[in-house]
Protein backbone atom coordinates (compact mmCIF):
# COMPACT_ATOMS: atom_id res chain seq x y z
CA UNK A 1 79.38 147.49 51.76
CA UNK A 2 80.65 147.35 55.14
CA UNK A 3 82.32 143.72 54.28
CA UNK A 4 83.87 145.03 51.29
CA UNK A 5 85.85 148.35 53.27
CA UNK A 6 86.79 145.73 56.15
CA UNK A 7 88.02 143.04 53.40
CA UNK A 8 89.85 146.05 51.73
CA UNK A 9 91.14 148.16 54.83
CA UNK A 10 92.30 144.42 55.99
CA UNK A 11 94.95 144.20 52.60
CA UNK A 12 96.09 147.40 53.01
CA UNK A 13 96.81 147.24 56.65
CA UNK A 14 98.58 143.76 55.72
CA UNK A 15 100.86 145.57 53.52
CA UNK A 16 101.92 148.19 56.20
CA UNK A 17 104.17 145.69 57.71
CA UNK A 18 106.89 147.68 59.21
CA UNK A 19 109.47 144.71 59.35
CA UNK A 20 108.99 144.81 55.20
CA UNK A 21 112.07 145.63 53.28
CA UNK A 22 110.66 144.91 49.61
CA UNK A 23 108.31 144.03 47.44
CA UNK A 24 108.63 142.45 44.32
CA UNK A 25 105.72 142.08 41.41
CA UNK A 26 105.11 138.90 39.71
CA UNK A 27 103.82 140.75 37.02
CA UNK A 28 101.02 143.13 35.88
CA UNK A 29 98.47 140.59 35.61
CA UNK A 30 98.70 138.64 39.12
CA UNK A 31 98.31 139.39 42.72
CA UNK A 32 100.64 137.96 44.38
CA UNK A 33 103.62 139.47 44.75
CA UNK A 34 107.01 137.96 46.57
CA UNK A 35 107.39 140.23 49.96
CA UNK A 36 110.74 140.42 51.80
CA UNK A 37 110.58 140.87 55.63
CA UNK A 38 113.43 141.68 57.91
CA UNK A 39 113.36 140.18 61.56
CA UNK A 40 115.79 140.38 63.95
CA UNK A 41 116.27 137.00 66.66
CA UNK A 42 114.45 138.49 70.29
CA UNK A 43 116.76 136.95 72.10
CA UNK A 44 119.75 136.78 69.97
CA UNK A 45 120.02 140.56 69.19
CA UNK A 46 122.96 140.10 67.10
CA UNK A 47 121.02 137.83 64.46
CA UNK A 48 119.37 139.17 61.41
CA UNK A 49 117.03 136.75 59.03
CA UNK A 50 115.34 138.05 55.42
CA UNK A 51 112.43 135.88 54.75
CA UNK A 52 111.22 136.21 51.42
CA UNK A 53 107.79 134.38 50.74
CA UNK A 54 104.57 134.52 48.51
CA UNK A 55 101.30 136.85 49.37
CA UNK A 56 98.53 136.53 47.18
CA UNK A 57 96.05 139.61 48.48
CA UNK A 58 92.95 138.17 46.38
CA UNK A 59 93.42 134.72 47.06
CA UNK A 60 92.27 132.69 50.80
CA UNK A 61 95.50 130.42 50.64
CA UNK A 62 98.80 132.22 50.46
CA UNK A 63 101.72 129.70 48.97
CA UNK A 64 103.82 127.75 51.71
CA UNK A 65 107.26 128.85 49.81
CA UNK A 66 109.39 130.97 51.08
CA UNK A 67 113.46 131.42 52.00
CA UNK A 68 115.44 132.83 54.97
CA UNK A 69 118.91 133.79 55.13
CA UNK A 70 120.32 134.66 58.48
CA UNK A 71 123.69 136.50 59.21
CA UNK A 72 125.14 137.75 62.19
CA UNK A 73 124.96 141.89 62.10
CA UNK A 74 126.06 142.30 65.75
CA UNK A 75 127.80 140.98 68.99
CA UNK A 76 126.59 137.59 69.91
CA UNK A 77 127.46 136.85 73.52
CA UNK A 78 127.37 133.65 75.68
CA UNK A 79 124.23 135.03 77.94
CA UNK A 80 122.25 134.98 74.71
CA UNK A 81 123.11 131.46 74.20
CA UNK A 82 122.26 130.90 77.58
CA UNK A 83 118.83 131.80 77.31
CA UNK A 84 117.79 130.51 74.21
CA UNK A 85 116.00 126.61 74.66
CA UNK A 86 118.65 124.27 73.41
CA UNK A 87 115.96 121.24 72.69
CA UNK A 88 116.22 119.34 69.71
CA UNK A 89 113.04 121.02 68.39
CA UNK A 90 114.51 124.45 69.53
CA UNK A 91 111.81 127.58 69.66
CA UNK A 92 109.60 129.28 67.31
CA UNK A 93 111.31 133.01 66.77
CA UNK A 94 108.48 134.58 64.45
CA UNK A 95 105.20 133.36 63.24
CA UNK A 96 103.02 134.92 60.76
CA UNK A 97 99.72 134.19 59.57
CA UNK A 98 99.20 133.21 55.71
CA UNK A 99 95.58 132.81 55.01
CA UNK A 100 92.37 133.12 56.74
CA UNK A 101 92.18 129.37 57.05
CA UNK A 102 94.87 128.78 59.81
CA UNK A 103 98.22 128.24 58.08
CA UNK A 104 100.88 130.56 59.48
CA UNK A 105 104.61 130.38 58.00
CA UNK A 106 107.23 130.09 61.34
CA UNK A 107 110.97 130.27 61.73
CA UNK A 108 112.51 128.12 64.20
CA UNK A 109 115.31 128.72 65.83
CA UNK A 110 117.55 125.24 66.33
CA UNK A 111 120.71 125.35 68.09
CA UNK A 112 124.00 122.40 67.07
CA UNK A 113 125.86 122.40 69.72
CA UNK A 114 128.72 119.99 68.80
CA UNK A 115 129.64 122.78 65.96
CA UNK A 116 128.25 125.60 68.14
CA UNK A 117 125.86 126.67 65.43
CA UNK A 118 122.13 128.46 65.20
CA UNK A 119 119.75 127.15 62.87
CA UNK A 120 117.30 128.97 61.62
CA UNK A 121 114.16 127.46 59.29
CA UNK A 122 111.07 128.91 57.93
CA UNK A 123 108.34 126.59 57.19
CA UNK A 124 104.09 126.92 56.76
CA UNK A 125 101.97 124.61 59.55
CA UNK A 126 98.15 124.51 58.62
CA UNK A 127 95.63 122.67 61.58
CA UNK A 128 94.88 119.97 58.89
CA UNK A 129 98.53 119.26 57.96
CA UNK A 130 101.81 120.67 57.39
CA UNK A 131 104.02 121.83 54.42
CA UNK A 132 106.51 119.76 53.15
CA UNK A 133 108.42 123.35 52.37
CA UNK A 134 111.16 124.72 53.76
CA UNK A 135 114.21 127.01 53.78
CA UNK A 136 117.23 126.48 56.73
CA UNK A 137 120.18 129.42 57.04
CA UNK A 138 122.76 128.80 59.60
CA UNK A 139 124.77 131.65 61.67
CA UNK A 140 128.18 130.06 63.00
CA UNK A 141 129.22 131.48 66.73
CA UNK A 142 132.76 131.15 65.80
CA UNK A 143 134.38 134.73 65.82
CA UNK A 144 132.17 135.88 68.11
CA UNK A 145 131.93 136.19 72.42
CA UNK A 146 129.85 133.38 72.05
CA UNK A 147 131.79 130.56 71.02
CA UNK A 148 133.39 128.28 73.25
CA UNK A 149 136.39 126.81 72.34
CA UNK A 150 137.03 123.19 73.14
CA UNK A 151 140.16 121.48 74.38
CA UNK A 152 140.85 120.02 71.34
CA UNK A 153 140.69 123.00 69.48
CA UNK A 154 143.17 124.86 72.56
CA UNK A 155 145.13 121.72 71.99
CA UNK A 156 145.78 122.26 68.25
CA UNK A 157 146.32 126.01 68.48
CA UNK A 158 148.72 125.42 71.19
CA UNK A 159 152.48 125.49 69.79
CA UNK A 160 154.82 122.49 70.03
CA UNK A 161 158.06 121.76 71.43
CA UNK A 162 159.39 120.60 67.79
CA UNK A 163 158.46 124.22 66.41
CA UNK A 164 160.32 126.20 69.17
């Protein structure tokens, strides 16, 4: 009895999540359901991503699908840049678990810096193996404080003598 409450108390907690912005059925007769989280980049404040991805409540594997789209909802400044690790691997932003045998869905952020982009992609690692799955959403930095413009770029917005 005591299994059972934890078990149950355990899938209701997991559906508390307060960085959940929907919830959509996949019908009366099925469990799993296709959840839509909101997380906002710790570093780069001015980055929003909506993961949408598979829970199955009754089931011990969750499905490695899901999708991310990021977009920028607020200044993005050069110190952010700064800080974030500009490896070609770049740094895990969010991790979440997906079943009680060890897989956990991640988003990565990746930073391009010849077009002075973030990448962002959510994908499922289990200790056995990986997922072939995955979603990638880009946020340009041009328009914002963050982008640094290049002297080629100054060159071709500067005006010529022939157009004076």
């Amino acid at each position: 009895m005591i299994i059972v409450l934890i078990v149950v108390g355990f899938f209701v907690l997991r559906g508390c999540s307060q960085d959940e912005v929907g919830d959509v059925s996949l019908g009366l007769f099925t469990t799993q359901d296709i959840k839509l989280n909101m997380l906002k980049d710790p570093i780069v404040t001015g980055v929003t991503c909506h993961v949408a991805s598979i829970e199955a409540d009754l089931s011990f594997s969750d499905p490695s699908d899901s999708s991310i789209a990021c977009r920028q909802t607020g200044p993005i400044t050069s110190a952010m840049i700064a800080e974030i690790d500009k490896s070609k691997s770049g740094d895990v932003v969010f991790k979440k678990s997906k079943s009680i045998f060890f897989k956990t869905m991640k988003i990565r952020r990746v930073y391009d810096p010849e077009n002075q982009t973030l990448m962002y992609v959510s994908y499922s690692t289990k200790e056995t193996s990986g997922s072939f799955k995955h979603s990638l959403s880009t946020v340009p930095l041009w328009g914002t404080d963050a982008y640094q413009m290049t002297k080629e770029v100054a060159a071709k917005q500067e005006p010529t003598e022939k157009a004076l």
